[in-house]
Protein backbone atom coordinates (compact mmCIF):
# COMPACT_ATOMS: atom_id res chain seq x y z
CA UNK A 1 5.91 11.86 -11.97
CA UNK A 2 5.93 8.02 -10.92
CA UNK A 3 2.85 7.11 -9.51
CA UNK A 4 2.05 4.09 -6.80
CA UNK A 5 -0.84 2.88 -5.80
CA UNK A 6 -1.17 0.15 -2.51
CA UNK A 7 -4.05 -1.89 -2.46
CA UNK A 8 -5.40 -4.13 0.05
CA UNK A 9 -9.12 -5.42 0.37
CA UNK A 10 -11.07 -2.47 2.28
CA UNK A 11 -8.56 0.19 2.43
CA UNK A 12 -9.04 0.89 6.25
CA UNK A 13 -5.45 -1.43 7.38
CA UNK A 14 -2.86 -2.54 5.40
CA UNK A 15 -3.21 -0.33 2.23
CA UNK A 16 -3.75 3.34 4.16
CA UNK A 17 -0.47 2.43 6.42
CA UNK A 18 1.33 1.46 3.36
CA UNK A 19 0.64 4.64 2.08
CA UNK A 20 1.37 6.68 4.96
CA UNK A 21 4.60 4.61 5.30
CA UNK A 22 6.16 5.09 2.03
CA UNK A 23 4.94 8.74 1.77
CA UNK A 24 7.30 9.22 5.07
CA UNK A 25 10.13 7.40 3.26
CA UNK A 26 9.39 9.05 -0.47
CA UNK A 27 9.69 12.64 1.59
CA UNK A 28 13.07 11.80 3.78
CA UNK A 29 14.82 10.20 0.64
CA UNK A 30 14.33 13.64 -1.02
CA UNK A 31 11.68 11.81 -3.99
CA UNK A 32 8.59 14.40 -2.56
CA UNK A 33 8.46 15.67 -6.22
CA UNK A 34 8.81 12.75 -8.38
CA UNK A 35 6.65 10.28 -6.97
CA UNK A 36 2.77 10.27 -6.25
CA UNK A 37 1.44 7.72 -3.88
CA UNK A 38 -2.28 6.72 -3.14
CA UNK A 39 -3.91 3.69 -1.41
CA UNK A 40 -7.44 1.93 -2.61
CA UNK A 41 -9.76 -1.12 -1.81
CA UNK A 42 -10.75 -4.02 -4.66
CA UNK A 43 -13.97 -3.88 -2.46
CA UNK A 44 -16.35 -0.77 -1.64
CA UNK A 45 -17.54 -1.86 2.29
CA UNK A 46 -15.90 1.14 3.92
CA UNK A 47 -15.50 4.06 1.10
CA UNK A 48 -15.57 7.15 2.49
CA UNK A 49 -14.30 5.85 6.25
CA UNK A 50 -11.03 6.82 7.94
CA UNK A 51 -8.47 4.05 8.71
CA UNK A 52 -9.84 1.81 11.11
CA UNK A 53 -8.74 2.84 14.12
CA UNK A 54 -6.58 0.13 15.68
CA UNK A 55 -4.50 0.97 12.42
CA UNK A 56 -4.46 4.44 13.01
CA UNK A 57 -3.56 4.25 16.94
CA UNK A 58 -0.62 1.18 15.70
CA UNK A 59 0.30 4.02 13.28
CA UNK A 60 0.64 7.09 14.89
CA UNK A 61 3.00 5.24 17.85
CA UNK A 62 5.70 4.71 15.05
CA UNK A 63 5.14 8.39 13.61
CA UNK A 64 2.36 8.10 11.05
CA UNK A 65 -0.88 9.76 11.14
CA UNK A 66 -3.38 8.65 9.09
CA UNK A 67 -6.10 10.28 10.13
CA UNK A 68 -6.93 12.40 6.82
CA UNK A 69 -7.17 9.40 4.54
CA UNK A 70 -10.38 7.91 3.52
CA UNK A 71 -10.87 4.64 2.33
CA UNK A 72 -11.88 4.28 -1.78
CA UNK A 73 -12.21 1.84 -4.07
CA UNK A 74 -9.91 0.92 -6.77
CA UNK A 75 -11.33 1.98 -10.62
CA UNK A 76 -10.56 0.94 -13.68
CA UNK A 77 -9.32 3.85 -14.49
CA UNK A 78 -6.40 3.42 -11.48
CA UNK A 79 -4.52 0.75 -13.63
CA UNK A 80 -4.05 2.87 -16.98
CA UNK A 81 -3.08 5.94 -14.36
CA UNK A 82 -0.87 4.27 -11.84
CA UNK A 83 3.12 2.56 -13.21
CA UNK A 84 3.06 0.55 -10.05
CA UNK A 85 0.34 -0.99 -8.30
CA UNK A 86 1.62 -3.04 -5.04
CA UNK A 87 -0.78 -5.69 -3.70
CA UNK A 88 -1.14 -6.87 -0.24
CA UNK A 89 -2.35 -9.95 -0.85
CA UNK A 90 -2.79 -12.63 -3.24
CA UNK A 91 -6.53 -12.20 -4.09
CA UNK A 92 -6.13 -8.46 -4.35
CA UNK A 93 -3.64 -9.32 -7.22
CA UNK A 94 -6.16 -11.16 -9.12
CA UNK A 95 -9.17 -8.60 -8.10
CA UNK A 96 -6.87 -6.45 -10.13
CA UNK A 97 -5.85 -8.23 -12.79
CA UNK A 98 -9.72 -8.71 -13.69
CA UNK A 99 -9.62 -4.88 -14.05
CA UNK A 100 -6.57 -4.61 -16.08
CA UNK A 101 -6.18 -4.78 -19.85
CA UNK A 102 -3.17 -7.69 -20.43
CA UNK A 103 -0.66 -5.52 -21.14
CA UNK A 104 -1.29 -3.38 -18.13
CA UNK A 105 -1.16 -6.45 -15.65
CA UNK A 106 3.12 -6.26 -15.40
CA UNK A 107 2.19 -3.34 -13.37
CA UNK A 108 0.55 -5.35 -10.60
CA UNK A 109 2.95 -7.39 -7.94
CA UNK A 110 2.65 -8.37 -4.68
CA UNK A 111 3.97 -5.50 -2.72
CA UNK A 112 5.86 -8.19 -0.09
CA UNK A 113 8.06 -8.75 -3.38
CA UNK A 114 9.88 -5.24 -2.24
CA UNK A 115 10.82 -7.06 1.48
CA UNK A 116 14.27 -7.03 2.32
CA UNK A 117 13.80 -9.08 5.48
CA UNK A 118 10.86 -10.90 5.79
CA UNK A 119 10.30 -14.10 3.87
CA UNK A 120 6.70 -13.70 3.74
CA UNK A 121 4.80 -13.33 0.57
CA UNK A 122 1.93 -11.23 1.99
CA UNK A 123 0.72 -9.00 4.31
CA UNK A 124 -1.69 -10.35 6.57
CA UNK A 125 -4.70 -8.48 7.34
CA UNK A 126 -5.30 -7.65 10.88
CA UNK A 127 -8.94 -6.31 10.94
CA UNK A 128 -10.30 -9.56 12.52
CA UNK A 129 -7.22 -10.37 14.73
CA UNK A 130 -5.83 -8.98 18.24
CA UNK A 131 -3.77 -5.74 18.29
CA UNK A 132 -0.49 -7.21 17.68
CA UNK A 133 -1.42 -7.67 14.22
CA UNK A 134 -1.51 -4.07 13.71
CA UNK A 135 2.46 -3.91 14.78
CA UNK A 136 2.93 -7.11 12.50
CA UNK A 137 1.83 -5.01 9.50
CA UNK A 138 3.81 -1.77 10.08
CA UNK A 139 6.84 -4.29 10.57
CA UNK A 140 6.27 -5.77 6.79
CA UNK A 141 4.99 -2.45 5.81
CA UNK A 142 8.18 -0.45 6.68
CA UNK A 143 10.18 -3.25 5.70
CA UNK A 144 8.89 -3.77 2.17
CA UNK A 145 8.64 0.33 1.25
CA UNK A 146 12.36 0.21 2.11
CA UNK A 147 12.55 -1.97 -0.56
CA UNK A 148 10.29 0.33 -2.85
CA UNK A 149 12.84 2.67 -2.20
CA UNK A 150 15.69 1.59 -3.03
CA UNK A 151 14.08 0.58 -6.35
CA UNK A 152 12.48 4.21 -7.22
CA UNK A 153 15.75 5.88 -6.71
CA UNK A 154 17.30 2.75 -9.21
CA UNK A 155 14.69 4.00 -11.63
CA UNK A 156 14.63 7.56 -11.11
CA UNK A 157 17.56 8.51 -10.48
C-alpha cells in the first residue's frame, strides 16, 4: 500500500478537498486498493472540526462530499508512515520538514509540483477570502491530483 498524506495549515480547506479529490480519482483509475490517502494540519486550531463549510458547499457542487472528515493535526509519527506527503503551501513544507528526520524530508514537496496546467506554485488558502476562492482551489486541486495520478500508476503499475 502507497500512502499520501495532503497537508495544508488547519485542515478545514485546501488539505480535506485535496483529499476528497484524489480519493475520487484513486477510486475511478481502479488504484482503491493500492493507495491510502489522508489529509492533516501543521497547526491544531480546528482538530476535531468538519471542513469549513464554504469548502464543503464549493465541494459537494463538483461531486465531493466531505462532510465525514475531521480536521487533525499532522504527528511526527505521519512522516515515517506516509511515502508521500504533498504540501499546499510553502510554510507547510518547512512546518514539516522541522518534523522530519533528514532522510525522510525527500518525501515532502509542494503538492502544486503535480499541476499539469497551472503555473502556480501553491495553493492559496481561501478561509479569509470571498467564495470564489473556494472554486479557485478545487480548480488547482483537481488539476494537480491529475498529476498525482498519472505518477502513482508510473510507480505502481
Amino acid at each position: 500500500m502507497y500512502r499520501v498524506l495532503l497537508v495544508c495549515m488547519s485542515n478545514i480547506c485546501r488539505s480535506p478537498t485535496a483529499e476528497g479529490v484524489l480519493k475520487h480519482y484513486i477510486k475511478i483509475n481502479g488504484l482503491g486498493n493500492k493507495v491510502e490517502v489522508d489529509s492533516a494540519g501543521t497547526h491544531g486550531f480546528h482538530v476535531g472540526e468538519p471542513p469549513d463549510t464554504r469548502t464543503q458547499r464549493a465541494a459537494m457542487a463538483r461531486g465531493y462530499n466531505l462532510s465525514q472528515m475531521r480536521a487533525r493535526r499532522v504527528a511526527p509519527q505521519d512522516i515515517e508512515y506516509f511515502d508521500l506527503i504533498l504540501a499546499m503551501d510553502r510554510n507547510n513544507v518547512e512546518a514539516l520538514k522541522r518534523l522530519a528526520r533528514p532522510e525522510l524530508q525527500g518525501r515532502i514537496k509542494l503538492f502544486m509540483d503535480y499541476a499539469q496546467n497551472f503555473d502556480d506554485d501553491e495553493v492559496p488558502d481561501p478561509f479569509y477570502g470571498l467564495g470564489h476562492g473556494f472554486d479557485l482551489v478545487i480548480d488547482m486541486v483537481e488539476d494537480a491530483a491529475a498529476g498525482v495520478i498519472d505518477e502513482l500508476k508510473r510507480k505502481l503499475g
